[in-house]
C-alpha atoms as a PDB file:
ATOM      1  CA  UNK A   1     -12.183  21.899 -13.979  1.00  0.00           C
ATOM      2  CA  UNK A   2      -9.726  21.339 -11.277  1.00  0.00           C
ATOM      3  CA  UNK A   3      -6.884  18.252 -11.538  1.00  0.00           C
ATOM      4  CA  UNK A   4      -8.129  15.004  -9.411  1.00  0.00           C
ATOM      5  CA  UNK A   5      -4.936  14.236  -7.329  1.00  0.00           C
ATOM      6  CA  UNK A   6      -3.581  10.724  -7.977  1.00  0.00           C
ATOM      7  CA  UNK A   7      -0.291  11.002  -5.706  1.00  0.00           C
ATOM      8  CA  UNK A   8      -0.254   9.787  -2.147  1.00  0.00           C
ATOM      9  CA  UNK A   9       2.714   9.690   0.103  1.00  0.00           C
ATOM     10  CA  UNK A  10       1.620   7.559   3.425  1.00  0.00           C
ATOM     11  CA  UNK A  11       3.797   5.970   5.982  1.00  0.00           C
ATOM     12  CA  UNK A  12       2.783   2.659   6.686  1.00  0.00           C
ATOM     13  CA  UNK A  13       3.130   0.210   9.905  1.00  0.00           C
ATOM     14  CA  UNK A  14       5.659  -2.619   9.937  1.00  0.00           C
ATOM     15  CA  UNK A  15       4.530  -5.580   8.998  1.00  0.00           C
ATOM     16  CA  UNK A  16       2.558  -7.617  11.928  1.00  0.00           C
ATOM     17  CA  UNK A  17       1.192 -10.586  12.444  1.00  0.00           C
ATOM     18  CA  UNK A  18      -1.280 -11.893  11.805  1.00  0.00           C
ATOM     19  CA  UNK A  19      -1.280 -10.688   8.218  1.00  0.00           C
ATOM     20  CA  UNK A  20      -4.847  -9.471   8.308  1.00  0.00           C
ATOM     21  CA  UNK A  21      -4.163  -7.067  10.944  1.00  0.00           C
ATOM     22  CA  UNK A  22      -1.229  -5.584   9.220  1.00  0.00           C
ATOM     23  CA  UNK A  23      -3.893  -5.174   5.814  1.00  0.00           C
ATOM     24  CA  UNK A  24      -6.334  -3.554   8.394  1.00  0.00           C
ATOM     25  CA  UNK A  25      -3.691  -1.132   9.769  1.00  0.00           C
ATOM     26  CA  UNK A  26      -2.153  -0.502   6.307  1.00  0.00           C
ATOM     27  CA  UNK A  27      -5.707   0.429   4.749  1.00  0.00           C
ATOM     28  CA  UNK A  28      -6.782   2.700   8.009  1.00  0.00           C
ATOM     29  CA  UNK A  29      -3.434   5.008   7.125  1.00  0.00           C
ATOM     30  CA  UNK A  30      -4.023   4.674   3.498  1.00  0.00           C
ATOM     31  CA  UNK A  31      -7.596   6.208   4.421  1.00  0.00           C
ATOM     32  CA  UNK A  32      -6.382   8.704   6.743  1.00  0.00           C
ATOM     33  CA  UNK A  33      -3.722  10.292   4.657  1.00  0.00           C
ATOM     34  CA  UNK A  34      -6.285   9.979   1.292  1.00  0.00           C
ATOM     35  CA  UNK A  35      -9.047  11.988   3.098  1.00  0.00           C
ATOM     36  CA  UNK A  36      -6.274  14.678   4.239  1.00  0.00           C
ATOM     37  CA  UNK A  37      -5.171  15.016   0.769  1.00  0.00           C
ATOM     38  CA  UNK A  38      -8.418  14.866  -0.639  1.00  0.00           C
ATOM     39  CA  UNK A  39      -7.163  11.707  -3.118  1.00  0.00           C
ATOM     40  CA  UNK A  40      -9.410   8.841  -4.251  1.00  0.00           C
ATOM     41  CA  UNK A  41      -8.837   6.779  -7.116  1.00  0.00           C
ATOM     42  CA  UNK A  42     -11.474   5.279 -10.222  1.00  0.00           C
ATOM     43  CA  UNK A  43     -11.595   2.018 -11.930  1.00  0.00           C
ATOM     44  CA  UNK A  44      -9.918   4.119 -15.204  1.00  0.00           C
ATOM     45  CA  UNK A  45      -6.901   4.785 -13.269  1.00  0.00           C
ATOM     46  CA  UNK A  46      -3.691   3.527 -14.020  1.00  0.00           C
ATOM     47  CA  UNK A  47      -1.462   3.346 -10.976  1.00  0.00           C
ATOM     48  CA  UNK A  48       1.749   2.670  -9.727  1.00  0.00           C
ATOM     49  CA  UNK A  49       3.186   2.188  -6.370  1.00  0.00           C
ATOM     50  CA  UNK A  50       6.996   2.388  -4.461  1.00  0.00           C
ATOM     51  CA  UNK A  51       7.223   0.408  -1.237  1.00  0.00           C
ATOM     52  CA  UNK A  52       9.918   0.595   0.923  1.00  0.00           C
ATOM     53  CA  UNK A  53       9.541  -2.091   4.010  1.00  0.00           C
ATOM     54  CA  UNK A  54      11.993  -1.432   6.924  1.00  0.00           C
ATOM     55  CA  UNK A  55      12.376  -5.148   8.445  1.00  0.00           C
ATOM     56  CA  UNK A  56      14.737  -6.476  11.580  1.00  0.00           C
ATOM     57  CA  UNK A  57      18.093  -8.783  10.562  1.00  0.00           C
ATOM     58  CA  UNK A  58      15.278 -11.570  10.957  1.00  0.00           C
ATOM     59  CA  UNK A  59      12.487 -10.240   8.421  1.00  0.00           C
ATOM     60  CA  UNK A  60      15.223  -9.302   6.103  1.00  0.00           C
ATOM     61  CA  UNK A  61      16.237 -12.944   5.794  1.00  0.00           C
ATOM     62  CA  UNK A  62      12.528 -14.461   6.342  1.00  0.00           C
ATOM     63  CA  UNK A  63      10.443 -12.109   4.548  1.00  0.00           C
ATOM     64  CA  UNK A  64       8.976 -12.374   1.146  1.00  0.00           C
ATOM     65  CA  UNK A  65       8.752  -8.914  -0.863  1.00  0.00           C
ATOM     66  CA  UNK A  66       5.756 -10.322  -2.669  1.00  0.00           C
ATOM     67  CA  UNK A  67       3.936 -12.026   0.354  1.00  0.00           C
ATOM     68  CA  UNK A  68       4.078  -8.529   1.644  1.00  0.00           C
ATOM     69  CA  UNK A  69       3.554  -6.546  -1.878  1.00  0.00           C
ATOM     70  CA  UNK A  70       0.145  -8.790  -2.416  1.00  0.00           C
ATOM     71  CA  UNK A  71      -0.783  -8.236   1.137  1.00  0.00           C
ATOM     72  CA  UNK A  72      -0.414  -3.966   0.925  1.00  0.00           C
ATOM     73  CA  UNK A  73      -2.380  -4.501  -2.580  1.00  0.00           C
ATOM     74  CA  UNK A  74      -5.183  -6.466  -0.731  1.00  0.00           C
ATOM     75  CA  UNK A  75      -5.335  -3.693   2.121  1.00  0.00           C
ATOM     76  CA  UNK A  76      -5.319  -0.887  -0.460  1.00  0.00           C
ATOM     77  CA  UNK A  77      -8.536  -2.970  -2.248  1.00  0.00           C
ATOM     78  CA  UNK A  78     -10.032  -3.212   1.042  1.00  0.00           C
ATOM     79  CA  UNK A  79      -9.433  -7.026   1.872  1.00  0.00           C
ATOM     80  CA  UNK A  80      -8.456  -8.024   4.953  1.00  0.00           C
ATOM     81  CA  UNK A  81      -9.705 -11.415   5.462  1.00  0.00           C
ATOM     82  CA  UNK A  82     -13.385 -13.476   4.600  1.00  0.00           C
ATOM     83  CA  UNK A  83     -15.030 -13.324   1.118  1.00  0.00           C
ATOM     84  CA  UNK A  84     -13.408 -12.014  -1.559  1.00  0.00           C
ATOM     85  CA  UNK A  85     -16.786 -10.942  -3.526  1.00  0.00           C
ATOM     86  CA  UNK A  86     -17.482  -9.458  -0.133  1.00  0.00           C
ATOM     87  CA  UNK A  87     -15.258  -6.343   1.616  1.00  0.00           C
ATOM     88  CA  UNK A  88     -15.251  -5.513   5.118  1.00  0.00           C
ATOM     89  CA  UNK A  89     -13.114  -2.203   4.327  1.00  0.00           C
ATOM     90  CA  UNK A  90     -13.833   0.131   2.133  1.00  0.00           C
ATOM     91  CA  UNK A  91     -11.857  -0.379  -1.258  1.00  0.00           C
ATOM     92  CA  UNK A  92      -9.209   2.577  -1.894  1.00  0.00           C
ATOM     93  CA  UNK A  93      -7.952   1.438  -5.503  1.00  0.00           C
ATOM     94  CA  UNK A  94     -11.015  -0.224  -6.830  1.00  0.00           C
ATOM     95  CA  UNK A  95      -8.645  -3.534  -8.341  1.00  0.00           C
ATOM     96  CA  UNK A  96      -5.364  -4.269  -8.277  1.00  0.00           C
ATOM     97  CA  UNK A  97      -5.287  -4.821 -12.423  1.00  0.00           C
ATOM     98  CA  UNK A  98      -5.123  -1.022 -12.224  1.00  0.00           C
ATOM     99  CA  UNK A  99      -1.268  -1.033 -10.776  1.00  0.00           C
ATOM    100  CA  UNK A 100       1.005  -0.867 -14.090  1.00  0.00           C
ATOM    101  CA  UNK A 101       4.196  -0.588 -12.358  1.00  0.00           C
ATOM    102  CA  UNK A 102       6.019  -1.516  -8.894  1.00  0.00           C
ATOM    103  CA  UNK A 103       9.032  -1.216  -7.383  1.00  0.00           C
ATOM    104  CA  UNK A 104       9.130  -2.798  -3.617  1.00  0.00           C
ATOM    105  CA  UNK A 105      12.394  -2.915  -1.793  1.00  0.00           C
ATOM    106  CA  UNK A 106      13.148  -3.972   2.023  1.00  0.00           C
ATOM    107  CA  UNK A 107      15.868  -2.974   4.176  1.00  0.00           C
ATOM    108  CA  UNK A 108      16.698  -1.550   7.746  1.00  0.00           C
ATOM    109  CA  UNK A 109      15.312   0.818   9.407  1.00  0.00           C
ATOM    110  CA  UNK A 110      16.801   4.092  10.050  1.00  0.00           C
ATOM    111  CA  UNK A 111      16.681   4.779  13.649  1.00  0.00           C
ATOM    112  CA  UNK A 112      13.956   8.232  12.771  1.00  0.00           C
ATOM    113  CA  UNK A 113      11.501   5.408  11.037  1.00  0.00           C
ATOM    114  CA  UNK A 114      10.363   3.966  14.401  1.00  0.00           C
ATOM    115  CA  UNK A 115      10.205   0.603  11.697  1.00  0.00           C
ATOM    116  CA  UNK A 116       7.495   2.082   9.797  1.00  0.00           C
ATOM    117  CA  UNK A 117       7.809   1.787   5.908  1.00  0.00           C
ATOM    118  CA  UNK A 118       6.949   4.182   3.016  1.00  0.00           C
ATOM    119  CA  UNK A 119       4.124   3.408   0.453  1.00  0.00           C
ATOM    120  CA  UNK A 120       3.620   6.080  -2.294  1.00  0.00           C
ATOM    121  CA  UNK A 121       0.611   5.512  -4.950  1.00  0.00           C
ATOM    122  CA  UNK A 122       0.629   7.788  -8.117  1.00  0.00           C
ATOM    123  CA  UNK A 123      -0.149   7.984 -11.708  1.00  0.00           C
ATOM    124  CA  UNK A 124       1.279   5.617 -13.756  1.00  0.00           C
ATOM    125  CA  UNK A 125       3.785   7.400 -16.306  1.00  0.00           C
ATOM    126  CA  UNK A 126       5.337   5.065 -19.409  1.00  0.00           C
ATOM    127  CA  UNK A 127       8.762   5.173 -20.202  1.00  0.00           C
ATOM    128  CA  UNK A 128       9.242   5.224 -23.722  1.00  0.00           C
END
């Protein structure tokens, strides 16, 4: 039986507003890059993500890291505005109780970035 890949390396847009757009935008890459890889994730899975957000001088002074964490975990659950009990997008990590760890750091952008940030998604590992 073959290994189910957990680890998925996507860039991701900068952040937009309004901040349902930016979920939508976020969760069509996530999708893209998860059905190139052939990665999906199950309710059993215990996750953890690295964000890196490249933000202008006024984001970096404005800008919440968890406004924008909970908003990449919504997109990533498929939410993106409405009903919670009810999903317009398809969910890629089935809840959010599932991410054990993350680290989520901002900063400017290199010039190569064209502003658009780095979200990897992979097993969970413990440090002992």
């Amino acid at each position: 039986m073959t290994k189910r890949r957990l680890s998925l390396r996507v860039r991701i847009p900068s952040y937009q507003h309004p901040r349902n757009a930016w979920r939508e935008s976020i969760h069509a890459e996530v999708v893209k890059a998860a059905q190139a890889r052939g990665v999906s994730y199950q309710p059993g899975d215990k996750l953890e993500l690295n964000v890196i957000l490249y933000m202008g001088e006024s984001g970096l002074c404005f800008q919440d890291v968890d406004n924008r964490l909970k908003d990449i975990m919504d997109a990533l659950q498929g939410r993106a505005g409405g009903s919670k009990s009810k999903h317009r997008l398809s969910p890629l990590i089935p809840n959010d109780h599932q991410v054990f760890r993350v680290s989520v750091e901002k900063k400017s952008p290199p010039k190569q970035s064209h502003g658009m940030g780095h979200l990897v998604i992979r097993k969970y590992k413990e440090v002992r």
